[in-house]
Every structure is written in structure tokens, then in C-alpha cells.
C-alpha atoms as a PDB file:
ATOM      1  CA  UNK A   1     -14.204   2.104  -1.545  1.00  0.00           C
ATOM      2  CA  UNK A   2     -16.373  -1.071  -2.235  1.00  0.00           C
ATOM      3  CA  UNK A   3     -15.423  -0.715  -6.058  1.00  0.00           C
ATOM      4  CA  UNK A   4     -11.809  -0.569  -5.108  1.00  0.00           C
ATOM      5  CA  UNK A   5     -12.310  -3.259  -2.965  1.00  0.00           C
ATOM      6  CA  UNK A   6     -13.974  -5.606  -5.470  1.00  0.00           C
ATOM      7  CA  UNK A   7     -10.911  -4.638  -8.066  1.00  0.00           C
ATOM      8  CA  UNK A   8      -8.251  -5.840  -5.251  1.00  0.00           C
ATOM      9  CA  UNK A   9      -9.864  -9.045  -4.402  1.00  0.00           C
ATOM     10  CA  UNK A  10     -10.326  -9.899  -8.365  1.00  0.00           C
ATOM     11  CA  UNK A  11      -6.660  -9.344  -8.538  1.00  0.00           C
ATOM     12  CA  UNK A  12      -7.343  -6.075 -11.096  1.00  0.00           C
ATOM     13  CA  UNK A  13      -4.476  -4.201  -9.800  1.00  0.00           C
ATOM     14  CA  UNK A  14      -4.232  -2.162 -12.669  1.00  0.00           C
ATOM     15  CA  UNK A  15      -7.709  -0.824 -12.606  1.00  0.00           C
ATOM     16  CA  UNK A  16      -7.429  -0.897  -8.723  1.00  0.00           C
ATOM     17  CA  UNK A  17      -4.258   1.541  -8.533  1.00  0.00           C
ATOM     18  CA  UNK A  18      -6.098   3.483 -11.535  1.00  0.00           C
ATOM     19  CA  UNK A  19      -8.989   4.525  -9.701  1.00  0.00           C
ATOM     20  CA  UNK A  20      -7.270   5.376  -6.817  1.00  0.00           C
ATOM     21  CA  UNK A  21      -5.180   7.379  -8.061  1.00  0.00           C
ATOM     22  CA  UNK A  22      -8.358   9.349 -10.387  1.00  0.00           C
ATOM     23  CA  UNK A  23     -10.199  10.623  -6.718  1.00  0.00           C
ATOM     24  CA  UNK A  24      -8.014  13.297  -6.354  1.00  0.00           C
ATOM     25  CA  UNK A  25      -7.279  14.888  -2.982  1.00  0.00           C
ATOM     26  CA  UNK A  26      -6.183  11.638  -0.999  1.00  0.00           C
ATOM     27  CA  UNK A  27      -7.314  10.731   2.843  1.00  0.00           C
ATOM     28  CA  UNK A  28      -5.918   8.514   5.099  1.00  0.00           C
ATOM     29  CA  UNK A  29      -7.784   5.755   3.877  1.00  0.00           C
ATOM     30  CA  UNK A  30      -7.194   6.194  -0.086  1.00  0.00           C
ATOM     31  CA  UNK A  31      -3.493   6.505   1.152  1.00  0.00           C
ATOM     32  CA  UNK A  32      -3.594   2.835   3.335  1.00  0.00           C
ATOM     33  CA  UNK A  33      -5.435   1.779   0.180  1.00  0.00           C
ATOM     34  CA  UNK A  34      -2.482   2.204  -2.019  1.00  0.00           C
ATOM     35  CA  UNK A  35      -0.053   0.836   0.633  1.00  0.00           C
ATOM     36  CA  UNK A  36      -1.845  -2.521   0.315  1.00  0.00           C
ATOM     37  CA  UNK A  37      -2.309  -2.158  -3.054  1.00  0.00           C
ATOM     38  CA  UNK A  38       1.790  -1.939  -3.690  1.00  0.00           C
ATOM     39  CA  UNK A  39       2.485  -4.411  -0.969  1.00  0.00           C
ATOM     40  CA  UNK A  40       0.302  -7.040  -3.300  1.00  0.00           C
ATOM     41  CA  UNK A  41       2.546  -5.543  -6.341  1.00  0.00           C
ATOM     42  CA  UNK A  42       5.486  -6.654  -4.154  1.00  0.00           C
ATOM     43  CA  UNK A  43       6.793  -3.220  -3.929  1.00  0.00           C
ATOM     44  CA  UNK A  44       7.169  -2.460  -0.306  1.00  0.00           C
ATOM     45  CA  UNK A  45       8.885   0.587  -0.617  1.00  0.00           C
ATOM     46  CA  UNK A  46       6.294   2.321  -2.258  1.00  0.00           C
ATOM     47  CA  UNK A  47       3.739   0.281   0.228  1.00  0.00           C
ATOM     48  CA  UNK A  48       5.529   2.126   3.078  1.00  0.00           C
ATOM     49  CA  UNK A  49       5.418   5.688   2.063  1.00  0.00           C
ATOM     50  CA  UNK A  50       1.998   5.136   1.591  1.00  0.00           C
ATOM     51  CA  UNK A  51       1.446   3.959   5.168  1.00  0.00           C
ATOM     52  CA  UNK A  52       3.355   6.062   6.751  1.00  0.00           C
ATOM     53  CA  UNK A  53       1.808   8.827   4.396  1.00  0.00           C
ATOM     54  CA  UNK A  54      -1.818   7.972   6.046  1.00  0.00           C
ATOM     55  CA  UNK A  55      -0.558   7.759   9.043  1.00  0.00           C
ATOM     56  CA  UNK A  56       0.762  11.195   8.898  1.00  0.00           C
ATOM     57  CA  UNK A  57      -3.102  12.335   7.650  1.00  0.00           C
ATOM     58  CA  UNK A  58      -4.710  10.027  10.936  1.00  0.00           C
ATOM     59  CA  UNK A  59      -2.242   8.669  13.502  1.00  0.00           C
ATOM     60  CA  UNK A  60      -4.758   6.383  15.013  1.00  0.00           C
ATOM     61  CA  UNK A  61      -5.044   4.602  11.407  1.00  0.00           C
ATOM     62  CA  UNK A  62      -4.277   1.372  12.945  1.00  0.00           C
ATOM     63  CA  UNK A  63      -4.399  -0.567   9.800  1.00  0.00           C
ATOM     64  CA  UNK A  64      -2.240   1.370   8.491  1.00  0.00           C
ATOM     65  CA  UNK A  65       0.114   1.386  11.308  1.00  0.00           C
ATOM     66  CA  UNK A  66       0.153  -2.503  11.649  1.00  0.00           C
ATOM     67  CA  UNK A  67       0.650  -2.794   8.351  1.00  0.00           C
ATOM     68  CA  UNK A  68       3.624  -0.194   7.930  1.00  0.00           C
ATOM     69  CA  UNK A  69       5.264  -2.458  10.437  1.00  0.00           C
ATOM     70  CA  UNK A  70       4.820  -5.640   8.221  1.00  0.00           C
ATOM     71  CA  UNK A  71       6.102  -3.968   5.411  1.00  0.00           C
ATOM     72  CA  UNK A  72       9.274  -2.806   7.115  1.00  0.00           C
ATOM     73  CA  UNK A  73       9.807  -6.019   7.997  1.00  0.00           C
ATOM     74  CA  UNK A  74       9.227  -7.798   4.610  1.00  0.00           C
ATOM     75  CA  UNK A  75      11.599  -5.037   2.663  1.00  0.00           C
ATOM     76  CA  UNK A  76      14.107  -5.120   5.630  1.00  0.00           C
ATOM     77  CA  UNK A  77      14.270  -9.039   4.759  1.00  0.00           C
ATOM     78  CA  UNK A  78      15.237  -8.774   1.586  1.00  0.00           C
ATOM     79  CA  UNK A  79      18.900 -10.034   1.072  1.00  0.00           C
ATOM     80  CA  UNK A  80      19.789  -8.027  -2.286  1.00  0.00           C
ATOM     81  CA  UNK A  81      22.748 -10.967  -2.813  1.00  0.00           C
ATOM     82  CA  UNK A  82      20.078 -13.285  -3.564  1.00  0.00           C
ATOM     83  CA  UNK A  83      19.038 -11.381  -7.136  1.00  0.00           C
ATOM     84  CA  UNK A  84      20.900 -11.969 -10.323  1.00  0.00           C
ATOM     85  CA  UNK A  85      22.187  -9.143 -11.349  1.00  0.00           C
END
């Protein structure tokens, strides 16, 4: 995950989400990767099925599990009255 890694912190989301999503069968790690990787993309919806998809793979993915919680909070946040529609 070190190329992944090096993608996310250079901002190369693109590429990031791309090679994810090219390994194939996904573990609970690939799975937490792509929760982070759609919480930076400010989708948090997406973010959270991803956690909580991991989560389902390893319960004791604590990252994940912390993180799940901080992106509940973030989308539950979100006052849909402040976008123009």
C-alpha cells in the first residue's frame, strides 16, 4: 500500500482511487483505504460504506471504525439549506 500511500499524500486522488480499485478482490484494508480516500474527495457517503464495508471484512479494524464515526458525524452535519440549489 506504500504506492497508494505516496499517491494520497501527493494529493493524486485520481491515480490513488485508480489503483485501488485495479487489485481486485478487496480486504479490509483496501476497503478503509477507499473510505479515506472519498472522505478527502469530500464524499462521506461513499467514505462510510467503505468503512463500514471493512469493518464488516475485520471488526477489530479500528481505523476504520474511528474513522466511520468521524464520517457520520461530518455528513450528519451537513445542513442541505445551506447549498444553492
Amino acid at each position: 500500500m506504500k504506492e497508494f500511500e505516496d499517491l494520497f499524500q501527493a494529493g493524486r486522488l485520481a491515480e490513488a482511487e485508480e489503483l485501488l480499485l485495479s487489485l481486485g478482490q478487496a480486504d479490509d484494508v483496501q476497503l478503509y483505504n477507499l473510505g479515506r480516500l472519498y472522505s478527502r474527495k469530500g464524499d462521506e457517503a461513499k467514505a462510510i460504506s467503505y468503512y463500514s464495508k471493512a469493518l464488516e471484512i475485520n471488526p477489530n479494524n479500528e481505523e476504520a471504525r474511528v474513522r466511520l464515526e468521524i464520517a457520520k458525524a461530518i455528513f450528519s452535519f451537513r445542513d442541505p439549506n445551506l447549498y444553492n440549489h
